[in-house]
PDB file of N, CA and C in Angstrom:
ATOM      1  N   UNK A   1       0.842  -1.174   0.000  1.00  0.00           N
ATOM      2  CA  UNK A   1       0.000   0.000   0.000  1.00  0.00           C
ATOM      3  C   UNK A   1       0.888   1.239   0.000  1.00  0.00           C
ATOM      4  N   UNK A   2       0.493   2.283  -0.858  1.00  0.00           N
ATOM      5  CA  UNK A   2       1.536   3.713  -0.800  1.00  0.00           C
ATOM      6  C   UNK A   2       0.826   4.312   0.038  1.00  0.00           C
ATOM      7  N   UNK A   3       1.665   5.177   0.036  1.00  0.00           N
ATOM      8  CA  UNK A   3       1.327   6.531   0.783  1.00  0.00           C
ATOM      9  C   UNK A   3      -0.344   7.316   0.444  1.00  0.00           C
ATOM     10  N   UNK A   4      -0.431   7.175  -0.958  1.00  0.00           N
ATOM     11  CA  UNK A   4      -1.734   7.688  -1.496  1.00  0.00           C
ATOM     12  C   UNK A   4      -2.502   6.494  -1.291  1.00  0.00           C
ATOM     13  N   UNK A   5      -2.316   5.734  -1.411  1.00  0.00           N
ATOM     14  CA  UNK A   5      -3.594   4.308  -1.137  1.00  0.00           C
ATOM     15  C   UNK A   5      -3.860   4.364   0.344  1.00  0.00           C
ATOM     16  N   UNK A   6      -3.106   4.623   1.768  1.00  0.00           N
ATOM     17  CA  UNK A   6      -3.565   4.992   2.663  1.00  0.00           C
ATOM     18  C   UNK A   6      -4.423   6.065   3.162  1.00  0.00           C
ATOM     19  N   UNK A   7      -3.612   7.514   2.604  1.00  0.00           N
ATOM     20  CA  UNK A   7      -4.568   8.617   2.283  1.00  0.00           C
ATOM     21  C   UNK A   7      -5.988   7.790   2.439  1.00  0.00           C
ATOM     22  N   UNK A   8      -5.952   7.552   1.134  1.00  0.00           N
ATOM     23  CA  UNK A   8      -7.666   7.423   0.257  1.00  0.00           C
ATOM     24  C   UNK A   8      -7.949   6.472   1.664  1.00  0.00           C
ATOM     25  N   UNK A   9      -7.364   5.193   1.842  1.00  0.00           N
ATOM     26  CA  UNK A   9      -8.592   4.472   2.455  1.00  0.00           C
ATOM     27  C   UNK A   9      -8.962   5.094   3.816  1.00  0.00           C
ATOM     28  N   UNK A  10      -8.148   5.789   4.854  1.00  0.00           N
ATOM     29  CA  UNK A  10      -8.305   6.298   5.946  1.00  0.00           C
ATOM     30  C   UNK A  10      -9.039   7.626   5.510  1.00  0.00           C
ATOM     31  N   UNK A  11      -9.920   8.116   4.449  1.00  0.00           N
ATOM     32  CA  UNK A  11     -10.197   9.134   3.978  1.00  0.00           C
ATOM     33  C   UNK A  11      -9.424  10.417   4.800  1.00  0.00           C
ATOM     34  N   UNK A  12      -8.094  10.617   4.696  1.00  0.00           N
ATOM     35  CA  UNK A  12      -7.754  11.643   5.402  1.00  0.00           C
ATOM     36  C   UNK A  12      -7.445  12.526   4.470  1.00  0.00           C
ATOM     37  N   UNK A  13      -7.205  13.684   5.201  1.00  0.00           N
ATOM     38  CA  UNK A  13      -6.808  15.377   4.232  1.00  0.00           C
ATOM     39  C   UNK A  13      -5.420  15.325   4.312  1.00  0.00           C
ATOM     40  N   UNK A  14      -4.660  15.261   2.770  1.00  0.00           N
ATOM     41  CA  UNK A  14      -3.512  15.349   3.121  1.00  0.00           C
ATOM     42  C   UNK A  14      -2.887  17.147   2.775  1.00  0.00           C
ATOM     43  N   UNK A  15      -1.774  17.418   3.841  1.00  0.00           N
ATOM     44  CA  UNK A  15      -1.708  18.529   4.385  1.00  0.00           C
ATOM     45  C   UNK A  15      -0.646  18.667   3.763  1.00  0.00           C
ATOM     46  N   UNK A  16       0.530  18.147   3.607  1.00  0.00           N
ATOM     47  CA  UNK A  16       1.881  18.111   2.688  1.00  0.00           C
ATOM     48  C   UNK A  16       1.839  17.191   1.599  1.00  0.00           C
ATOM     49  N   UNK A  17       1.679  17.905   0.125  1.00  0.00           N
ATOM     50  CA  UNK A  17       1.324  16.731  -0.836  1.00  0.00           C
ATOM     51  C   UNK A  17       2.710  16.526  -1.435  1.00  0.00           C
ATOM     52  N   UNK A  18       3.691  16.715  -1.264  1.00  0.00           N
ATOM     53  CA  UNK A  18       5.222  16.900  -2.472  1.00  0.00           C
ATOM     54  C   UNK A  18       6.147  16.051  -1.595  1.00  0.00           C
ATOM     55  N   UNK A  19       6.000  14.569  -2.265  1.00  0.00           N
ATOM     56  CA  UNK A  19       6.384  13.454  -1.554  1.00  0.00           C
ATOM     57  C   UNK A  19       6.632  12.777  -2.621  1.00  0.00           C
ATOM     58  N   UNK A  20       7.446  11.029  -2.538  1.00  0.00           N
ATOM     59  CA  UNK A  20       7.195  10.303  -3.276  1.00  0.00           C
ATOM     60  C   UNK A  20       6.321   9.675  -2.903  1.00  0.00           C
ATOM     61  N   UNK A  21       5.467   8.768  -3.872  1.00  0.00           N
ATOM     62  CA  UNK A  21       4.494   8.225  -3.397  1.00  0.00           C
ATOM     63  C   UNK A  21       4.910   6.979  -3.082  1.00  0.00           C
ATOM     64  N   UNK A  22       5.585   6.268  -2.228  1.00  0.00           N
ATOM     65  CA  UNK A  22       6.273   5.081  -1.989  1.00  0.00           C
ATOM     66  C   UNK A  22       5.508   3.803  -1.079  1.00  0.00           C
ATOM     67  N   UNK A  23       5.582   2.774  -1.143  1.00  0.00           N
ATOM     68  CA  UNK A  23       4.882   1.731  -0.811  1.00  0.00           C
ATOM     69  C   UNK A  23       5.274   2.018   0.915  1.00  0.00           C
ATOM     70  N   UNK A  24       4.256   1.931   2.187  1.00  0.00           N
ATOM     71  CA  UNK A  24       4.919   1.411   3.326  1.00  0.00           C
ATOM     72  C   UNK A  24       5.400   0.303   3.417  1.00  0.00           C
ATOM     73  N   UNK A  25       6.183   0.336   4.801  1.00  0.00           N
ATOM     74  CA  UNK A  25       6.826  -0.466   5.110  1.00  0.00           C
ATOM     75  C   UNK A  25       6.276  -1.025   6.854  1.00  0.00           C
ATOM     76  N   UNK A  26       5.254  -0.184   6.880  1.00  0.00           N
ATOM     77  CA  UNK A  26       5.341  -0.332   8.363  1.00  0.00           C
ATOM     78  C   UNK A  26       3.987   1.035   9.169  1.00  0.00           C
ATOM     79  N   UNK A  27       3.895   0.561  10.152  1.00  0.00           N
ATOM     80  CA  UNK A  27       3.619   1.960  10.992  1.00  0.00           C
ATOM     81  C   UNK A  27       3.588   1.742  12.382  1.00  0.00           C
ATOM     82  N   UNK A  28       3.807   2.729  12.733  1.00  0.00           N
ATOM     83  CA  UNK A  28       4.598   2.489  14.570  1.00  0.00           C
ATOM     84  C   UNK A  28       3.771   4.045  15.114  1.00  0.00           C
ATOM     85  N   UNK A  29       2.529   3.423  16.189  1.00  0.00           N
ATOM     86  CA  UNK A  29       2.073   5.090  16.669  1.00  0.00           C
ATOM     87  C   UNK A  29       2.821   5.054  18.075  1.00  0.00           C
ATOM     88  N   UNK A  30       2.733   6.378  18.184  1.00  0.00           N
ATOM     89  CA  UNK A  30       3.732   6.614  19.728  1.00  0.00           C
ATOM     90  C   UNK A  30       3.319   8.507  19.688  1.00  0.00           C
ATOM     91  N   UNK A  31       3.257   8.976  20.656  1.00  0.00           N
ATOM     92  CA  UNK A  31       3.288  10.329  21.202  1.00  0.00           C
ATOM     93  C   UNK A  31       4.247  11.226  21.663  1.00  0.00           C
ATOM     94  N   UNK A  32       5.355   9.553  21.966  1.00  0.00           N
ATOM     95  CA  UNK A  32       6.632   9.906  22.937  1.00  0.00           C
ATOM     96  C   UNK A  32       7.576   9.945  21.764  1.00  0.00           C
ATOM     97  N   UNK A  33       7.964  11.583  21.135  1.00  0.00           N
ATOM     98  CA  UNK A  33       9.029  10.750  19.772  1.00  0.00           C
ATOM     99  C   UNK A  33      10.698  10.242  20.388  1.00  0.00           C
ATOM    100  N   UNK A  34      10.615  10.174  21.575  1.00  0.00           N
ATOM    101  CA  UNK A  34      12.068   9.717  21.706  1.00  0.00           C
ATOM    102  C   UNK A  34      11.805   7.947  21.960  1.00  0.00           C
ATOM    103  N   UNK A  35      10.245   7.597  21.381  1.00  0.00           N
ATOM    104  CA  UNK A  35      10.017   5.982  21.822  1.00  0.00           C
ATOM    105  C   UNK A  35      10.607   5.854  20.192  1.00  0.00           C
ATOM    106  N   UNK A  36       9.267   7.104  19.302  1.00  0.00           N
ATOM    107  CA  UNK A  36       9.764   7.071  18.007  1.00  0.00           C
ATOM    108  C   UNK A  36      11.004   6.680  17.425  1.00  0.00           C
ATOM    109  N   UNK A  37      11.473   7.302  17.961  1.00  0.00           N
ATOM    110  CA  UNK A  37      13.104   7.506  17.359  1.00  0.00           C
ATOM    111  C   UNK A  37      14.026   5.911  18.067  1.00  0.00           C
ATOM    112  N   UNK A  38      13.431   5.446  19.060  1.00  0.00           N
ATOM    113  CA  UNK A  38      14.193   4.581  19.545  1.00  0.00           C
ATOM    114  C   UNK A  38      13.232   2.834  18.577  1.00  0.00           C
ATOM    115  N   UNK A  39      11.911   3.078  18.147  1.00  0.00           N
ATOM    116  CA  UNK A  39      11.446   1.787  17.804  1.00  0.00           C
ATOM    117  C   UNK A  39      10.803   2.262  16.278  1.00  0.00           C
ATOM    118  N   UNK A  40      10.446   3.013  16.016  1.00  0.00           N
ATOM    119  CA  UNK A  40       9.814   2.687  14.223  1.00  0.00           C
ATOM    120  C   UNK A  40      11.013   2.642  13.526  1.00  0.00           C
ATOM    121  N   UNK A  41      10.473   2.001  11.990  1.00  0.00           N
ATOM    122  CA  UNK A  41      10.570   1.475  11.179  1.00  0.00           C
ATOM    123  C   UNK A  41      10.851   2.488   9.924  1.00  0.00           C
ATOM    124  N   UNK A  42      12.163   2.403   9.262  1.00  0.00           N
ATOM    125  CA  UNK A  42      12.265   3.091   8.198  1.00  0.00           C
ATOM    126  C   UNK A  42      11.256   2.974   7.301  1.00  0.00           C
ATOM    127  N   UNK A  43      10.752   3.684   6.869  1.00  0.00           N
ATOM    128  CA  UNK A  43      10.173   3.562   5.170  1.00  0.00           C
ATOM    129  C   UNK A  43       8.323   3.835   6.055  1.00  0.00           C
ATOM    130  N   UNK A  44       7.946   3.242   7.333  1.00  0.00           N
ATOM    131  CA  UNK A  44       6.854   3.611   7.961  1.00  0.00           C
ATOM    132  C   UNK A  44       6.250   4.560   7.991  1.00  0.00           C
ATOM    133  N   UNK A  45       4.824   4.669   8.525  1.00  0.00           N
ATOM    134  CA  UNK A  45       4.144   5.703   9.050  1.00  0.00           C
ATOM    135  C   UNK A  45       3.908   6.206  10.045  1.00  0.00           C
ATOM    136  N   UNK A  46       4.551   7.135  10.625  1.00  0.00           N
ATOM    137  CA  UNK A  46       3.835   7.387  11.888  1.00  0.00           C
ATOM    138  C   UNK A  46       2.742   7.966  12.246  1.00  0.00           C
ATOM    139  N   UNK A  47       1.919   7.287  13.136  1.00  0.00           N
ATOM    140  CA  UNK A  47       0.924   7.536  13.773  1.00  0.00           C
ATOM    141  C   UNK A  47       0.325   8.349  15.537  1.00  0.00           C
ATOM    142  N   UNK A  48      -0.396   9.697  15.041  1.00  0.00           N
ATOM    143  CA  UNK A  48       0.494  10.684  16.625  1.00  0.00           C
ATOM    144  C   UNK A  48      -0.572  11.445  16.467  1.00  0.00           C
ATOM    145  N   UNK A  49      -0.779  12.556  17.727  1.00  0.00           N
ATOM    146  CA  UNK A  49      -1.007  13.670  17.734  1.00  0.00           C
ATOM    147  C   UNK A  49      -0.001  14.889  17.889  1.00  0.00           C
ATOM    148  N   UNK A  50       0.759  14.515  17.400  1.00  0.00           N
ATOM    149  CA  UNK A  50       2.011  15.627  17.592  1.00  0.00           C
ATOM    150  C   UNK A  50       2.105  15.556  16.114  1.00  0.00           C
ATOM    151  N   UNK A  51       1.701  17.739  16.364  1.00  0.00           N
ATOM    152  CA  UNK A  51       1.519  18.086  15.051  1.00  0.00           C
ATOM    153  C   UNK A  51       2.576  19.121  15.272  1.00  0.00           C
ATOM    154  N   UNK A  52       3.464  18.913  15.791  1.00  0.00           N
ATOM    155  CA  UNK A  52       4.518  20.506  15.467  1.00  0.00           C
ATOM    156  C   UNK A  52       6.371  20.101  14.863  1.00  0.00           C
ATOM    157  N   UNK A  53       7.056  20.756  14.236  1.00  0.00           N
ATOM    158  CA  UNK A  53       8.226  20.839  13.380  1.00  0.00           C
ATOM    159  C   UNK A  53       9.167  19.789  14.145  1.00  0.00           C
ATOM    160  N   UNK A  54       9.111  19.234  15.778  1.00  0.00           N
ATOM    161  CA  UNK A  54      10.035  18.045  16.008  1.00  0.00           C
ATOM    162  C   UNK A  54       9.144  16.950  15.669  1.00  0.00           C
ATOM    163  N   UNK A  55       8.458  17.163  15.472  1.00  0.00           N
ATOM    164  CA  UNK A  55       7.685  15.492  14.897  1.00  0.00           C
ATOM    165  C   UNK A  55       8.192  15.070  13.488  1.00  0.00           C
ATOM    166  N   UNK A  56       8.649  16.314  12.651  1.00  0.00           N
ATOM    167  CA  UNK A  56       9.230  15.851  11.008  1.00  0.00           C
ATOM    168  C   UNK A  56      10.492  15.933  11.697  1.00  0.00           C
ATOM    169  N   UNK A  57      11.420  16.273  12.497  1.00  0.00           N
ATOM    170  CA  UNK A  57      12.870  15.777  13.028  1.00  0.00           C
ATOM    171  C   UNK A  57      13.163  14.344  13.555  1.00  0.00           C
ATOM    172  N   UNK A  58      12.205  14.060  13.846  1.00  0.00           N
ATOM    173  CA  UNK A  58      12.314  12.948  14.480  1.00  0.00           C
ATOM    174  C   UNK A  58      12.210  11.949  13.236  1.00  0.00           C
ATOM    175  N   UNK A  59      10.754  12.086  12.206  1.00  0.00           N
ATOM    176  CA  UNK A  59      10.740  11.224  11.111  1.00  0.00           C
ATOM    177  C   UNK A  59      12.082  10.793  10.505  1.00  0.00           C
ATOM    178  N   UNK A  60      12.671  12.112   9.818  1.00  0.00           N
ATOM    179  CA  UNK A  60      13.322  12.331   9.444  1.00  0.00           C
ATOM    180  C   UNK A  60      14.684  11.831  10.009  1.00  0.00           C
ATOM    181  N   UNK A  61      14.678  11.864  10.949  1.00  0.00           N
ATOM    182  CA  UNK A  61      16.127  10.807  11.910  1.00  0.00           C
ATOM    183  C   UNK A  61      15.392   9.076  11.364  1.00  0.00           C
ATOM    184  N   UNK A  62      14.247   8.935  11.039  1.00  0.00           N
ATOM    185  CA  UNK A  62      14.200   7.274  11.565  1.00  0.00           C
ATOM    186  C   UNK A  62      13.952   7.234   9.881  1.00  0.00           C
ATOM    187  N   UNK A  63      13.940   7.848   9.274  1.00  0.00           N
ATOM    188  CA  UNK A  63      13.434   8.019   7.631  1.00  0.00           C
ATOM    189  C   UNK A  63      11.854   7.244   7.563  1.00  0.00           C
ATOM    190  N   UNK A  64      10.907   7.790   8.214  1.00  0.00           N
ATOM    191  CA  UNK A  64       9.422   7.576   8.378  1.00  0.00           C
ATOM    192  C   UNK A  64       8.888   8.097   7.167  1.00  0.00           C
ATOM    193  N   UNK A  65       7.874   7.172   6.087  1.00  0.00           N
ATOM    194  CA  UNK A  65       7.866   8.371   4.887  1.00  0.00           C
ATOM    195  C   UNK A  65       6.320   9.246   5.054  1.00  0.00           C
ATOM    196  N   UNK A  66       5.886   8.588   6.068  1.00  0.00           N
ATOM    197  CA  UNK A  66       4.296   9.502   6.080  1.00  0.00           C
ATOM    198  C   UNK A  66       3.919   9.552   7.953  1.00  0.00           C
ATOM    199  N   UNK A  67       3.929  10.837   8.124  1.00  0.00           N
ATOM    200  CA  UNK A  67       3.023  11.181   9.637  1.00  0.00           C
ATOM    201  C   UNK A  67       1.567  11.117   9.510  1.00  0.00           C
ATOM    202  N   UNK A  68       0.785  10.388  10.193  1.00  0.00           N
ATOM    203  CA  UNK A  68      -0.537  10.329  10.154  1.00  0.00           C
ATOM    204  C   UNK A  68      -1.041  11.235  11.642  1.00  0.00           C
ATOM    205  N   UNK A  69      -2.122  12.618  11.612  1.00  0.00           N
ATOM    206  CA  UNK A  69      -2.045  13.077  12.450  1.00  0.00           C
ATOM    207  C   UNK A  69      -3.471  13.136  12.794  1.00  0.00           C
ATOM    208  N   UNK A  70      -3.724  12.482  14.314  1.00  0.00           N
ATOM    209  CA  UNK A  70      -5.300  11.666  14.214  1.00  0.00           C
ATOM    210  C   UNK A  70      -6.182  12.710  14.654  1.00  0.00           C
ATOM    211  N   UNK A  71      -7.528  12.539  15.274  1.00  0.00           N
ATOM    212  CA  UNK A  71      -8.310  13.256  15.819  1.00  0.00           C
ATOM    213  C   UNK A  71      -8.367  14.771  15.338  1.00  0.00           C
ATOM    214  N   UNK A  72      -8.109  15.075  13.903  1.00  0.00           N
ATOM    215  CA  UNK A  72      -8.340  16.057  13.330  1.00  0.00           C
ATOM    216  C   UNK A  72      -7.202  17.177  14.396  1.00  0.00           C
ATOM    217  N   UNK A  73      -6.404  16.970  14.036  1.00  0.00           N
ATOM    218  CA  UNK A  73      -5.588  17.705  15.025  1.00  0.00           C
ATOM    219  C   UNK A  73      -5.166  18.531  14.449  1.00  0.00           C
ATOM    220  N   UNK A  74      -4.585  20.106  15.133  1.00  0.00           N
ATOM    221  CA  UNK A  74      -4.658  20.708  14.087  1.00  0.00           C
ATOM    222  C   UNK A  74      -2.739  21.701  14.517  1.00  0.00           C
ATOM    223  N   UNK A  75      -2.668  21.810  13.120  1.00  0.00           N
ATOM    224  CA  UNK A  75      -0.774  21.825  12.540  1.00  0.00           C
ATOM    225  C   UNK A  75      -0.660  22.967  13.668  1.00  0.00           C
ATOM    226  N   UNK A  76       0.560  23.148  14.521  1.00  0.00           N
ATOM    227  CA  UNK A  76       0.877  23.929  15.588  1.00  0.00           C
ATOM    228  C   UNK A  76       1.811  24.913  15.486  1.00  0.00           C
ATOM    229  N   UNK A  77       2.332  24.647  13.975  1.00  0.00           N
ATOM    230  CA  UNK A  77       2.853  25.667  13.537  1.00  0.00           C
ATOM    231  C   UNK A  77       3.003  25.324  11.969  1.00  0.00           C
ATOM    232  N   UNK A  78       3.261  26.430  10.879  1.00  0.00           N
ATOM    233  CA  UNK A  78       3.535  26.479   9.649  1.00  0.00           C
ATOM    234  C   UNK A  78       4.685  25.467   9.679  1.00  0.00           C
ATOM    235  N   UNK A  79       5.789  25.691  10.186  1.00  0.00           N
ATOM    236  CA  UNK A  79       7.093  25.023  10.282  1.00  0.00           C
ATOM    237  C   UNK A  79       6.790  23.654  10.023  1.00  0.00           C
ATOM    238  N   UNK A  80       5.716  22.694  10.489  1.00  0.00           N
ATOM    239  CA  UNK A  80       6.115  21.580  10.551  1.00  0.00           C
ATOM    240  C   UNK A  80       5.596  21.499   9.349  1.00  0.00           C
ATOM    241  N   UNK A  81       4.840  21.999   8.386  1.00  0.00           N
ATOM    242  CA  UNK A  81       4.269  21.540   7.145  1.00  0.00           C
ATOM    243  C   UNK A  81       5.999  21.741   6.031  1.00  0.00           C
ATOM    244  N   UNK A  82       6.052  23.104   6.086  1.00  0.00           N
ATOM    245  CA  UNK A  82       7.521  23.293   5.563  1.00  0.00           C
ATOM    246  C   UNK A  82       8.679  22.597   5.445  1.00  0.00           C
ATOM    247  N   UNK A  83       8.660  22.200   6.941  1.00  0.00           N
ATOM    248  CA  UNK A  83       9.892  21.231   7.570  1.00  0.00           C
ATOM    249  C   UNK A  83      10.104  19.792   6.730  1.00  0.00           C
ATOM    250  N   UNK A  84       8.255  19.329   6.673  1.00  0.00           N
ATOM    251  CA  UNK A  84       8.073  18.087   5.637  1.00  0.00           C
ATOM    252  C   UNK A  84       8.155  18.337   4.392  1.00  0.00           C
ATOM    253  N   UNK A  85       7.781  19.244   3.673  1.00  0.00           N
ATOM    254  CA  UNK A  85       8.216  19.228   2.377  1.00  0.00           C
ATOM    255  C   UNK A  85       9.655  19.426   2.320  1.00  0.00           C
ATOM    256  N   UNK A  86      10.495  20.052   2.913  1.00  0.00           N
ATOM    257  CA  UNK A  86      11.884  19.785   2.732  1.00  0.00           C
ATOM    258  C   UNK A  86      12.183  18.557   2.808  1.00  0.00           C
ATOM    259  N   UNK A  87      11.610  18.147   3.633  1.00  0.00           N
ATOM    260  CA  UNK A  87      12.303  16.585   3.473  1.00  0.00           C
ATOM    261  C   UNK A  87      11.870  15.234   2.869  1.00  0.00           C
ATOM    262  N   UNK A  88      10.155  16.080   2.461  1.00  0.00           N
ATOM    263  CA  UNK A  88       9.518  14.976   1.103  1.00  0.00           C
ATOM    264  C   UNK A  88       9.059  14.272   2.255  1.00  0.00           C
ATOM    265  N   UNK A  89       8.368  14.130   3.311  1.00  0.00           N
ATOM    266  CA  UNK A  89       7.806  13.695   3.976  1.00  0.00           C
ATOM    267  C   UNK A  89       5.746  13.516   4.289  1.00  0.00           C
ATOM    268  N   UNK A  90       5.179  12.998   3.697  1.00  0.00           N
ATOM    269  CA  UNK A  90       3.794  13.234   3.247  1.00  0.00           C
ATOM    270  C   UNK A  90       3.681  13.528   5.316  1.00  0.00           C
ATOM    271  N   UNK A  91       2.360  14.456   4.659  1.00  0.00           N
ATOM    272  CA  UNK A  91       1.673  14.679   6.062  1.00  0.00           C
ATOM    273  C   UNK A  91       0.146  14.545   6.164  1.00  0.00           C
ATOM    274  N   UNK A  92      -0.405  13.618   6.889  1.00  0.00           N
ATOM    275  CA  UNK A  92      -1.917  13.807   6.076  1.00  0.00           C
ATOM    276  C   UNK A  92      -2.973  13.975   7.632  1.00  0.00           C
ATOM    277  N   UNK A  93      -4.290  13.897   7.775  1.00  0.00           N
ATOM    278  CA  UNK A  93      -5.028  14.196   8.895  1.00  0.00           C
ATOM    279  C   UNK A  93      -5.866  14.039   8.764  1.00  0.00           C
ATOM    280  N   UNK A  94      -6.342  12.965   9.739  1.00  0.00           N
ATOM    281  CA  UNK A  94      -7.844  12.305   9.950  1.00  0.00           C
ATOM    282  C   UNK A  94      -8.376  12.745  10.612  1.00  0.00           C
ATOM    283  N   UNK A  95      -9.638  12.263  11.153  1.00  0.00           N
ATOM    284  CA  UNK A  95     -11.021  12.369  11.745  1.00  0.00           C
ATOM    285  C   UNK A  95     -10.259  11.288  13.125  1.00  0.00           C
ATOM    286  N   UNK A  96     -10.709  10.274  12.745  1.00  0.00           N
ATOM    287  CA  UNK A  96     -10.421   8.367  13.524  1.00  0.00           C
ATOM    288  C   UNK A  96      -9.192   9.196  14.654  1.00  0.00           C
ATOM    289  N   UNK A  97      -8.988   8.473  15.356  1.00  0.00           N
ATOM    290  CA  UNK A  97      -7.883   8.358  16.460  1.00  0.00           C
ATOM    291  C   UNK A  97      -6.887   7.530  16.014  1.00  0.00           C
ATOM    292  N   UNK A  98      -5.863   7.033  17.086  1.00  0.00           N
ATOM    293  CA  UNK A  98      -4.876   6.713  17.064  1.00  0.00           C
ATOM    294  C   UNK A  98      -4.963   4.785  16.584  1.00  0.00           C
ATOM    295  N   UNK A  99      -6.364   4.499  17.751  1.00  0.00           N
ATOM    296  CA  UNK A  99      -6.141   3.270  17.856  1.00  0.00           C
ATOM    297  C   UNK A  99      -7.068   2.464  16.769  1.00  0.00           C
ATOM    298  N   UNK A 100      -8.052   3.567  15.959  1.00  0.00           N
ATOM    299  CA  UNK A 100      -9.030   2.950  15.015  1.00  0.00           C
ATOM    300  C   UNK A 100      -7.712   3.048  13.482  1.00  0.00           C
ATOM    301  N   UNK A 101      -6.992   4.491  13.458  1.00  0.00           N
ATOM    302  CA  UNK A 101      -5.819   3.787  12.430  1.00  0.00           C
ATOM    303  C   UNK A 101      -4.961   3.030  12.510  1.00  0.00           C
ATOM    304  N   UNK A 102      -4.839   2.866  13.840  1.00  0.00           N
ATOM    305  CA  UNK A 102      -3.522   1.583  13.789  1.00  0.00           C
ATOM    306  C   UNK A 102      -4.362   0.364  13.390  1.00  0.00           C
ATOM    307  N   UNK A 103      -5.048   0.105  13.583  1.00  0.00           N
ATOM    308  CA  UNK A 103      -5.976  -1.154  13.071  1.00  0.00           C
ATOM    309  C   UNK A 103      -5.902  -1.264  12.135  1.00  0.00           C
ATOM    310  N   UNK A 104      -6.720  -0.288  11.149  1.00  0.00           N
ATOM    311  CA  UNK A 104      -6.864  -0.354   9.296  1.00  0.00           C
ATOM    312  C   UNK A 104      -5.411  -0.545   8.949  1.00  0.00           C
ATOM    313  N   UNK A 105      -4.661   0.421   9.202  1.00  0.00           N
ATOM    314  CA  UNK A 105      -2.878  -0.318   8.821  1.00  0.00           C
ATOM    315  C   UNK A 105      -2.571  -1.251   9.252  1.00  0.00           C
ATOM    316  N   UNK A 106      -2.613  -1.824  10.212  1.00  0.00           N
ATOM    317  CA  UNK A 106      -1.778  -3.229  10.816  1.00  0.00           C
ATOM    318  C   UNK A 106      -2.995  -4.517   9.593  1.00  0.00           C
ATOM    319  N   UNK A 107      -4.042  -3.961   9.591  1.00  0.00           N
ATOM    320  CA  UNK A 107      -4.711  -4.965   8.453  1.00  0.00           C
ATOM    321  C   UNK A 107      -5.062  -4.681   7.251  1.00  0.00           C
ATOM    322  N   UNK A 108      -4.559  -3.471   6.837  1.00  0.00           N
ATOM    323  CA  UNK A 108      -4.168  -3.144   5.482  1.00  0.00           C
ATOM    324  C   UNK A 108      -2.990  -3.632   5.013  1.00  0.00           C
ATOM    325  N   UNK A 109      -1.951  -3.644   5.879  1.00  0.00           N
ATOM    326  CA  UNK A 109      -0.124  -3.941   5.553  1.00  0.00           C
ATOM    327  C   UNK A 109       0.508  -5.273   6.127  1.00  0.00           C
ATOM    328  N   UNK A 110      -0.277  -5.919   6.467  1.00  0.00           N
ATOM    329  CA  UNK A 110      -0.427  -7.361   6.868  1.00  0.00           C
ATOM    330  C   UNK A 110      -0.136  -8.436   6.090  1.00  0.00           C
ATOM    331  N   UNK A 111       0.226  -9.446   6.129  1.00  0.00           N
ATOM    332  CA  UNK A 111       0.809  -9.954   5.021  1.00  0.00           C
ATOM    333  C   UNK A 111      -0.784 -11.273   4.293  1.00  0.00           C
ATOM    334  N   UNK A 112      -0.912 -11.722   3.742  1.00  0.00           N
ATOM    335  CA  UNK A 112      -2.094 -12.412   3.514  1.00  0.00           C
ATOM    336  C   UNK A 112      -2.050 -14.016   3.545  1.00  0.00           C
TER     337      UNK A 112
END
């Protein structure tokens, strides 16, 4: 599943569109980004309510290619949208919470 095939099925708004559109690899939610940084998965998604410019530092240390940002949460500063397009990092934002997207991904990216 890419980056845009998640988009669509989690119907979320994506907020940083200038990405590659690359297959995941993974997704790891956490709040705490120093759990981030110590346990996800390159090429993953992260899954958070942390919507501000160390949340794309942190991606960006673990090479995460999409932040999923739940409960309609809303960006805490310009910077972090910026921050992701520098680094080609999709950013997108749902409605659902943390624990109804980790579901659809863990059984969207599941093996069959």
């Amino acid at each position: 599943m890419t980056i845009r095939e998640a988009a669509a099925m989690l119907k979320a708004e994506i907020l940083q569109n200038e990405f590659e559109d690359v297959p995941l690899t993974g997704a790891y939610t956490s709040d705490l980004l120093s759990d981030v940084m110590a346990n996800a998965k390159e090429g993953g998604a992260l899954i958070t309510i942390q919507a501000h410019k160390n949340t794309v530092a942190v991606a960006t240390l673990v090479n995460i290619a999409l932040i999923i940002l739940c409960n309609n949460r809303p960006i805490q500063d310009d910077d972090m949208l910026e921050a992701a397009k520098e680094e080609g990092i999709a950013v997108i934002r749902t409605k659902e919470n943390q624990f109804t997207v980790s579901g659809k991904l863990w059984t969207a990216l599941s093996p069959r």
